[in-house]
Protein backbone atom coordinates (compact mmCIF):
# COMPACT_ATOMS: atom_id res chain seq x y z
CA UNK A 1 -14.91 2.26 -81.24
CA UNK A 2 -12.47 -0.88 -82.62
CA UNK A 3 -9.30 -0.29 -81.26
CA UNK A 4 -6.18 -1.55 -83.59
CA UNK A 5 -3.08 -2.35 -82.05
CA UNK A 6 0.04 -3.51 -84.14
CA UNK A 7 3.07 -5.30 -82.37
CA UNK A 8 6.17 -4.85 -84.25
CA UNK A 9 9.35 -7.48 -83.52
CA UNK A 10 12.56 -5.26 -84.45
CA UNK A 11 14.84 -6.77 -82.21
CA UNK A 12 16.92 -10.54 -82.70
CA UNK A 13 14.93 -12.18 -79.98
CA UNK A 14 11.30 -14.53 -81.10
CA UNK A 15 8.53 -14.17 -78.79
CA UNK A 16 6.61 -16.58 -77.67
CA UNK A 17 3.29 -16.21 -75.43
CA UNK A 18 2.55 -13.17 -76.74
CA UNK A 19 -0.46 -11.41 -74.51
CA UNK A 20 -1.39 -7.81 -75.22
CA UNK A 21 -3.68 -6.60 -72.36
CA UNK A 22 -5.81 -3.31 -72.79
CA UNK A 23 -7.27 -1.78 -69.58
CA UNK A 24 -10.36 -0.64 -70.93
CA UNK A 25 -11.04 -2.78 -73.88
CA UNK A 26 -11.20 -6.23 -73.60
CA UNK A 27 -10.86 -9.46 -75.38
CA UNK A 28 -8.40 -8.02 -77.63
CA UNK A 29 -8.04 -10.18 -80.26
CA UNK A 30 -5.36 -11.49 -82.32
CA UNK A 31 -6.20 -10.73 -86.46
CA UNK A 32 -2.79 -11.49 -88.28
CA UNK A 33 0.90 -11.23 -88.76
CA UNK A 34 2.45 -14.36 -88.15
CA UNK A 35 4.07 -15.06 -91.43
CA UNK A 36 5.55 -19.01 -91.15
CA UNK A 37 2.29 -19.58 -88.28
CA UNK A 38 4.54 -20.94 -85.95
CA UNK A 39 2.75 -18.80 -83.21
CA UNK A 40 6.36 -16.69 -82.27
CA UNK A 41 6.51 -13.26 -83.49
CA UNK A 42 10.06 -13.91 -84.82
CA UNK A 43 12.38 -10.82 -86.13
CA UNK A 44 10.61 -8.18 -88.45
CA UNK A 45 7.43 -9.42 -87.86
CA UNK A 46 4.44 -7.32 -87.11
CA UNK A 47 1.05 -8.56 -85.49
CA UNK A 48 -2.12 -7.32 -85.18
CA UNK A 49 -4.62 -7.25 -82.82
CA UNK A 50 -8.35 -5.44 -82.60
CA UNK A 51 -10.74 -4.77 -79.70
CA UNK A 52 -14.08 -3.12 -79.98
CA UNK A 53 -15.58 -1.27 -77.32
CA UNK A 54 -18.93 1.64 -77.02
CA UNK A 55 -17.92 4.77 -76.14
CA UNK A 56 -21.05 6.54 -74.90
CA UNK A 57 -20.09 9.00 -72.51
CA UNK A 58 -18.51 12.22 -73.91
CA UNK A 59 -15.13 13.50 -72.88
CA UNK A 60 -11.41 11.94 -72.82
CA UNK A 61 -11.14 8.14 -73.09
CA UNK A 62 -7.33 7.24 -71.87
CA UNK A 63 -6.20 3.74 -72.09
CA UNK A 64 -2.82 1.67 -71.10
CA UNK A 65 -1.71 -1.12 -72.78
CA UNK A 66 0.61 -3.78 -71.65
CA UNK A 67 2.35 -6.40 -74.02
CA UNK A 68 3.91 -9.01 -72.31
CA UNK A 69 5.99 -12.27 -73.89
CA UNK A 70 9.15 -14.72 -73.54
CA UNK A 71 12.16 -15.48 -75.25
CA UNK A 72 11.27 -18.59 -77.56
CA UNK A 73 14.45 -19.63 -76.87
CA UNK A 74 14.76 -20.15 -73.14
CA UNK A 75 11.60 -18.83 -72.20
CA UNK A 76 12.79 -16.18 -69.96
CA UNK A 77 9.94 -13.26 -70.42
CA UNK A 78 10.86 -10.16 -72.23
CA UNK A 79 10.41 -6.81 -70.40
CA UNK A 80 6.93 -5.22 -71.17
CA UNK A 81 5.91 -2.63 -73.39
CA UNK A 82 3.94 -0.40 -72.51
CA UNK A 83 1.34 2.37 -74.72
CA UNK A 84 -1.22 4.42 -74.28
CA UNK A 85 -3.68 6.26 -75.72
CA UNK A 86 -6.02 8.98 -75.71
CA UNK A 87 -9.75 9.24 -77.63
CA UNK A 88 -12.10 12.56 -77.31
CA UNK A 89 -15.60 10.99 -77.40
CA UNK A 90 -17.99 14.07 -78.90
CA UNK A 91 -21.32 14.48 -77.51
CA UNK A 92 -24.23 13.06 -79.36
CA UNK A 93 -25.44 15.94 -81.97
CA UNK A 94 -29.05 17.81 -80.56
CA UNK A 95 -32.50 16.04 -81.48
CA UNK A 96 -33.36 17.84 -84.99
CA UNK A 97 -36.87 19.05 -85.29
CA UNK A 98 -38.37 18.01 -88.50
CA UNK A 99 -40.98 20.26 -88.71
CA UNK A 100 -45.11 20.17 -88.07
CA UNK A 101 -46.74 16.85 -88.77
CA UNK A 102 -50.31 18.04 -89.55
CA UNK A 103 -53.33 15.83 -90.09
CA UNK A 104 -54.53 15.49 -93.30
CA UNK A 105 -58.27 16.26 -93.63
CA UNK A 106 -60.89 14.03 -93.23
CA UNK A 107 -62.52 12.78 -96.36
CA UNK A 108 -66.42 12.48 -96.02
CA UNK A 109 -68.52 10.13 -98.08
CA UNK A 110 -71.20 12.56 -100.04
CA UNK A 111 -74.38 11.94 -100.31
CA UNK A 112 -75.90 12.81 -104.28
């Protein structure tokens, strides 16, 4: 399962030290976004982020995340936000039966 997470600035303040923490997933991993690449997700900026995990076990997969940065401008940090989200992990499908796997004769030299 690859997890994508999108962080979306649509307030007036640039972050700086952005950190988005999953609790089941991990290294999440910065992909894109930052426009200028001055490593601050300024105003109207979105960022991007992936983490790839197995899921093997069947059943409800709940996970929390946490994003956490400061003000690039005095560096006080920003309050957290906070997600979460929910995947149903099917059981494999049954073993299929492909049918009988017979032995083909035996092919005897002849004698003329």
């Amino acid at each position: 399962m690859t997890y994508t997470y999108t962080e979306r600035n649509a307030g007036d303040t640039p972050i700086s030290g952005l950190k988005l923490v999953d609790d089941i997933c991990s290294p999440v991993v910065y992909t894109g976004g930052d426009a200028d690449g001055n490593s601050v997700l300024d105003k109207g900026e979105t960022w991007t982020f992936t983490c790839s995990r197995i899921l093997s076990d069947a059943g409800t997969v709940a996970n929390h995340v946490v994003v956490q940065g400061q003000d690039a401008r005095d560096g006080r940090q920003v309050p957290d936000e906070v997600a979460q989200a929910s995947v149903q992990v099917a059981p494999p499908p049954p073993p299929q039966v492909m049918g009988e796997v017979t032995t083909p004769p035996a092919v005897l030299p002849r004698t003329l």
